[in-house]
Protein backbone atom coordinates (compact mmCIF):
# COMPACT_ATOMS: atom_id res chain seq x y z
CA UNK A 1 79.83 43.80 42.18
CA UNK A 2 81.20 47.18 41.17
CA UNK A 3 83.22 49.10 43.27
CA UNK A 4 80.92 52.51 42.70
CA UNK A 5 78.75 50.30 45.44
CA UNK A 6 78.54 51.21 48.88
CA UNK A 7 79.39 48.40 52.34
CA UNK A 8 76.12 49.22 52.71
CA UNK A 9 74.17 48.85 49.29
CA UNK A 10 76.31 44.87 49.11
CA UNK A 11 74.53 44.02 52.75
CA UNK A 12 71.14 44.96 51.42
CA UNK A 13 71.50 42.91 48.56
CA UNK A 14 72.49 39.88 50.21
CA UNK A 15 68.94 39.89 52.25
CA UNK A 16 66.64 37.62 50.39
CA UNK A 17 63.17 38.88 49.37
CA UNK A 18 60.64 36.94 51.36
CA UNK A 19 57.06 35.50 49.77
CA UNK A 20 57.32 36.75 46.48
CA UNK A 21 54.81 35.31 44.43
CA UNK A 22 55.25 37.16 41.15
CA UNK A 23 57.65 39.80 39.68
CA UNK A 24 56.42 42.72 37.80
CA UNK A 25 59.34 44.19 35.87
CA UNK A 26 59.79 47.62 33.78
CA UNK A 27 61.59 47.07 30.90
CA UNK A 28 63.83 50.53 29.71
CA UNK A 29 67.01 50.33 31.64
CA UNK A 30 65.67 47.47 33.54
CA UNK A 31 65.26 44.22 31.21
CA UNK A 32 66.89 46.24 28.47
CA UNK A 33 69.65 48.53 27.55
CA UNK A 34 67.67 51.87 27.32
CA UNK A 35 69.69 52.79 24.52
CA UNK A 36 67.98 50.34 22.21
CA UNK A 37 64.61 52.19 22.88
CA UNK A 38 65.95 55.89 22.23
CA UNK A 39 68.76 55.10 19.74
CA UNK A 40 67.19 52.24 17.79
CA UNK A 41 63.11 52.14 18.21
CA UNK A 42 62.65 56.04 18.90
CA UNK A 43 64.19 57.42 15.50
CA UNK A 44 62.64 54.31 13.65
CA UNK A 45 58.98 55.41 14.89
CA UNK A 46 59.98 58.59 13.82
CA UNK A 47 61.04 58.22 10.54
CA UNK A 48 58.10 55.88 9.75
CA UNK A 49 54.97 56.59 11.89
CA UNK A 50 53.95 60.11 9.75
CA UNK A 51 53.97 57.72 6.47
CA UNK A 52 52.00 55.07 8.56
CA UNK A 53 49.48 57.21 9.88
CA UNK A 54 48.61 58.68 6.80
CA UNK A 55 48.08 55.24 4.64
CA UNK A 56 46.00 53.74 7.63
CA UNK A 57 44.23 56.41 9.00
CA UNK A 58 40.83 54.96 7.26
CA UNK A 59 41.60 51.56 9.51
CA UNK A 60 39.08 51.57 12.29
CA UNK A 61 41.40 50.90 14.87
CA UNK A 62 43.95 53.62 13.53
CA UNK A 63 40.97 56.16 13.13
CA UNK A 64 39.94 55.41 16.51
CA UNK A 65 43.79 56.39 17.88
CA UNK A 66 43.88 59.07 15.59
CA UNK A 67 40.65 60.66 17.42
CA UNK A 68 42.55 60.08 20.87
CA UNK A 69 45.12 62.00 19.89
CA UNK A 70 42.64 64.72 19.02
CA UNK A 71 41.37 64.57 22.19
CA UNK A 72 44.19 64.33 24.27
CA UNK A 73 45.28 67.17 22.47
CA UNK A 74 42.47 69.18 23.04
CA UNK A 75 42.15 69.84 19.21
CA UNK A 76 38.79 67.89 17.95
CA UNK A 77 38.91 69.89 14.67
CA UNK A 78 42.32 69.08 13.62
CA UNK A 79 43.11 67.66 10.72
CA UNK A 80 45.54 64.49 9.88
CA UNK A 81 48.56 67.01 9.39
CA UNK A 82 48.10 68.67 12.50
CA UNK A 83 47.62 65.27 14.18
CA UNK A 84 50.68 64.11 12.73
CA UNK A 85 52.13 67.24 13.91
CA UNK A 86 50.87 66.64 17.47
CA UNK A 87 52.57 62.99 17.04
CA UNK A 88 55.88 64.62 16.45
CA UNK A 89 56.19 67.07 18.72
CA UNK A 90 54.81 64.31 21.70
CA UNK A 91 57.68 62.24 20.08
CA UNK A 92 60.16 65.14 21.04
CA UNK A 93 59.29 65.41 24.23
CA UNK A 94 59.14 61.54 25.14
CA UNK A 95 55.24 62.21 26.21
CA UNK A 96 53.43 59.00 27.81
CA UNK A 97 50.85 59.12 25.65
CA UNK A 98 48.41 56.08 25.43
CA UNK A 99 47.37 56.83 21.72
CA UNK A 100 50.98 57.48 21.10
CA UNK A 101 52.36 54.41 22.19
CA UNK A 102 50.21 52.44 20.29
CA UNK A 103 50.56 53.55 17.10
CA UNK A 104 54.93 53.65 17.97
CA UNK A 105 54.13 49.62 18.54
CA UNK A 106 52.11 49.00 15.29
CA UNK A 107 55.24 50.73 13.66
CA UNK A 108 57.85 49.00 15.00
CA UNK A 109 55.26 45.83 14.17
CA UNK A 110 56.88 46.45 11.10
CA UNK A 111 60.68 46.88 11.74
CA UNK A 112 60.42 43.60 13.80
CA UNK A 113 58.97 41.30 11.00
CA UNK A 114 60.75 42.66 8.59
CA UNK A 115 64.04 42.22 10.53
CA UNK A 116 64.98 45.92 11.00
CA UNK A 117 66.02 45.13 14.58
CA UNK A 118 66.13 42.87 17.26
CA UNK A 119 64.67 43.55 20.57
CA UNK A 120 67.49 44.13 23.34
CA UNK A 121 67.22 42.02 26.54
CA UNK A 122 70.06 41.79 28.87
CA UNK A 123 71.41 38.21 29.55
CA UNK A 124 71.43 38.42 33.22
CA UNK A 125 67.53 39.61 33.13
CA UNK A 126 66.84 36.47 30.15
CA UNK A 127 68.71 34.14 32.84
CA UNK A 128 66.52 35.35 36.18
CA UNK A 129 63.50 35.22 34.02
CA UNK A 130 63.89 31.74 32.76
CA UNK A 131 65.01 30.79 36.27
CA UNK A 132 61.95 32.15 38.15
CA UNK A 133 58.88 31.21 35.59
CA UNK A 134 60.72 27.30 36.22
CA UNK A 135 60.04 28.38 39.67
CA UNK A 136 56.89 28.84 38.92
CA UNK A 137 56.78 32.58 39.40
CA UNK A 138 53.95 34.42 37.34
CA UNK A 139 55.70 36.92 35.51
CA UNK A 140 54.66 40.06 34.53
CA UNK A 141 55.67 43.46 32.57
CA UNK A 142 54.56 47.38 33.24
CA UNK A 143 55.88 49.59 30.99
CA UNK A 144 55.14 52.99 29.40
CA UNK A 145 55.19 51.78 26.11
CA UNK A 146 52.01 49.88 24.63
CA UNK A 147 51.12 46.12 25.69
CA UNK A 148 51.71 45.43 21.70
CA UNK A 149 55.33 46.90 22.17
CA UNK A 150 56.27 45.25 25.00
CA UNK A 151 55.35 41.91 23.63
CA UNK A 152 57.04 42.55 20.43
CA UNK A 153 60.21 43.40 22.13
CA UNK A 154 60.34 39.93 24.10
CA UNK A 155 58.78 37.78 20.92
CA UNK A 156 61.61 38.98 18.90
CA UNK A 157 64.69 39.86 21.22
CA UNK A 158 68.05 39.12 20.68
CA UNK A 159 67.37 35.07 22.54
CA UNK A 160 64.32 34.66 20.38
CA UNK A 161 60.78 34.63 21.35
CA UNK A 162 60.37 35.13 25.29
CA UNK A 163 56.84 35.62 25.26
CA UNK A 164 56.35 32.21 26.73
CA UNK A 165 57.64 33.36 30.27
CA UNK A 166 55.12 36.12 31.02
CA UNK A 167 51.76 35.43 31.92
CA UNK A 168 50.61 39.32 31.40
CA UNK A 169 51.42 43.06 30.57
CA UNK A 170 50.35 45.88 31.59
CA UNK A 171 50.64 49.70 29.89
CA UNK A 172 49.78 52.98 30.85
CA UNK A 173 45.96 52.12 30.49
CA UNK A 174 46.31 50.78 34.27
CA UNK A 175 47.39 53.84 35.20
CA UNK A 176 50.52 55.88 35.18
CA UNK A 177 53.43 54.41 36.55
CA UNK A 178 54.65 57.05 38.87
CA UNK A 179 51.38 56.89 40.81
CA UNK A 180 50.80 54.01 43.46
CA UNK A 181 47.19 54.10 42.93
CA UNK A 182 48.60 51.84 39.38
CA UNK A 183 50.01 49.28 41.27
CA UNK A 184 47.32 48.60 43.50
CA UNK A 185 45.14 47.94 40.59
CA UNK A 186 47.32 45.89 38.74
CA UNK A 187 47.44 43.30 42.33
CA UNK A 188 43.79 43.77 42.27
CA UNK A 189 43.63 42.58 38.88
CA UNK A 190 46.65 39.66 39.53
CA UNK A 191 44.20 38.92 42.49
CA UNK A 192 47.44 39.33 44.63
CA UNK A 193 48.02 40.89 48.11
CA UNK A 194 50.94 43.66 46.75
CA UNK A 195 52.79 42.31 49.87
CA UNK A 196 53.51 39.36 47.47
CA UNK A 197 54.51 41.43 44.49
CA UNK A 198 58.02 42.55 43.30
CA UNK A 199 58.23 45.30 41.52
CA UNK A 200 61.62 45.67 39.28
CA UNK A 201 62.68 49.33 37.78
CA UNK A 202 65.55 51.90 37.29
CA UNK A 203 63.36 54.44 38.20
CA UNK A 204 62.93 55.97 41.81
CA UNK A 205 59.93 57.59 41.86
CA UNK A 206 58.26 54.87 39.96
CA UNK A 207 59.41 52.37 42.83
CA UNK A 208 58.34 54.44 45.55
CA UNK A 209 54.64 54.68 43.92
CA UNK A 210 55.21 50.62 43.94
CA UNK A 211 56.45 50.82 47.82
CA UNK A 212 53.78 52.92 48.84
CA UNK A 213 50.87 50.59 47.06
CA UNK A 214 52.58 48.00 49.31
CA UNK A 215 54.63 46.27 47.14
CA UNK A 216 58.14 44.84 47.62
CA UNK A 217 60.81 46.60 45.86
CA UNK A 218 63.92 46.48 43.88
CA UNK A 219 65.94 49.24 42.05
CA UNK A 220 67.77 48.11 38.84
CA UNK A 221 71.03 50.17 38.83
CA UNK A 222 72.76 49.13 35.82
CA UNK A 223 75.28 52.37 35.35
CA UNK A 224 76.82 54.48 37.57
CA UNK A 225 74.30 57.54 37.34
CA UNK A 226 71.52 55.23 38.67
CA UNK A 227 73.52 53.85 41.28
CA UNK A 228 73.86 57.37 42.48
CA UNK A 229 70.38 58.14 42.64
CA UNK A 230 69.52 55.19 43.94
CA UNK A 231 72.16 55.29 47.02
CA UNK A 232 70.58 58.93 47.53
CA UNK A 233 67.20 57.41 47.87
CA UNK A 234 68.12 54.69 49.95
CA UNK A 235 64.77 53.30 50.30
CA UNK A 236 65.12 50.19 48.08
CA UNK A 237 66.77 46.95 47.78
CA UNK A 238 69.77 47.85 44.69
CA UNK A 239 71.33 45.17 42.45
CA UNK A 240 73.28 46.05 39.40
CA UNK A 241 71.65 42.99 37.61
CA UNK A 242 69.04 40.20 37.61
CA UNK A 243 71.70 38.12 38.51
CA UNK A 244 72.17 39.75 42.31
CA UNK A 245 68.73 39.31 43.15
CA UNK A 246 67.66 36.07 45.52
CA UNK A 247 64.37 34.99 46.05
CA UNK A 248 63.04 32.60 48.78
């Protein structure tokens, strides 16, 4: 353990989490580095997606994205520039757009199989992962970023294709992730009382819309900015990696 952690942040991790019968997990900053996403998949999407866009946009499911993003935007007469536009500036300002994400994922659908990149997944969170679907865990991912991202990330990460250890994934379609109405639909969809759900992020609010949805809780707080937010919450279980975190 790091010495930036608190007497009291080492007891609560040493308290087991009782009757968990599947782990959801966020993936920036959690499974992996969030660098990778803003250094590495962000200005890829970038450079690319405008080019994309324009070559597919006759694709029925690219049209059909293409026409969210005009209504999201409020702007039902715009045309592809502006859209593309729109894209960009949504891109600039990180925006957790639905219509957005998906067409990031069928761009970096590209980089992957072409071998542009890797998808970053830390070895602690690869080791827990293994460890818990041998438990027979159901595992399970929520993440901004589209269902087709997230399952291009693990299928072609830096320990090869992890795909095999999730049994689902959920996107911003369930709802947003800051909102504990979300969670309580995805444990009505796992069939799942959320008492027997563990939720796994680096992001407070996010795990108090988890908390107060009923789920168990645990706050990923890889560097030393996240460990001080996370002591100043103090509302969660906090573990620096997979590796700290005991289940019965």
């Amino acid at each position: 353990m790091s010495d930036t952690m608190s007497d009291y942040d080492r007891l609560r991790l040493e308290e087991p989490t009782p009757d968990v019968r599947a782990i959801i997990t966020d993936i920036e900053g959690t499974t992996s580095d969030i660098a990778f996403v803003h250094d590495v998949l962000f200005p890829y999407a970038r450079e690319y997606l405008p080019d994309f866009v324009r070559a597919r946009a006759d694709d029925p499911e690219v049209a059909a994205l293409i026409e969210d993003v005009r209504a999201e935007a409020d702007a039902s007469d715009a045309d592809l520039d502006r859209v593309i536009g729109i894209l960009s500036q949504w891109m600039d300002e990180d925006r957790k757009s639905t219509p957005l994400k998906a067409l990031q994922g069928m761009v970096w659908q590209q980089g992957y199989t072409d071998g542009d990149f890797t998808g970053h997944v830390y070895e602690d969170a690869v080791a827990a992962l293994q460890g818990w679907a041998d438990d027979r865990r159901a595992l399970y991912v929520y993440s901004s970023g589209s269902v087709a991202a997230q399952k291009l990330l693990f299928a072609y990460s830096d320990h090869g294709d992890l795909t095999d250890l999730f049994s689902g994934y959920f996107d911003t379609r369930i709802g947003p992730k800051k909102k504990s109405r979300s969670y309580k639909a995805i444990a009505a969809e796992l069939g799942e009382p959320p008492s027997s759900l563990l939720f796994l992020s680096d992001v407070g609010d996010e795990l108090d819309a988890a908390a107060t949805a009923g789920l168990q809780t645990c706050w990923v707080a890889r560097d030393e900015d996240t460990q001080e937010k996370a002591r100043m919450n103090e509302t969660h279980p906090v573990v620096m990696s997979f590796a700290d975190i005991e289940l019965l």
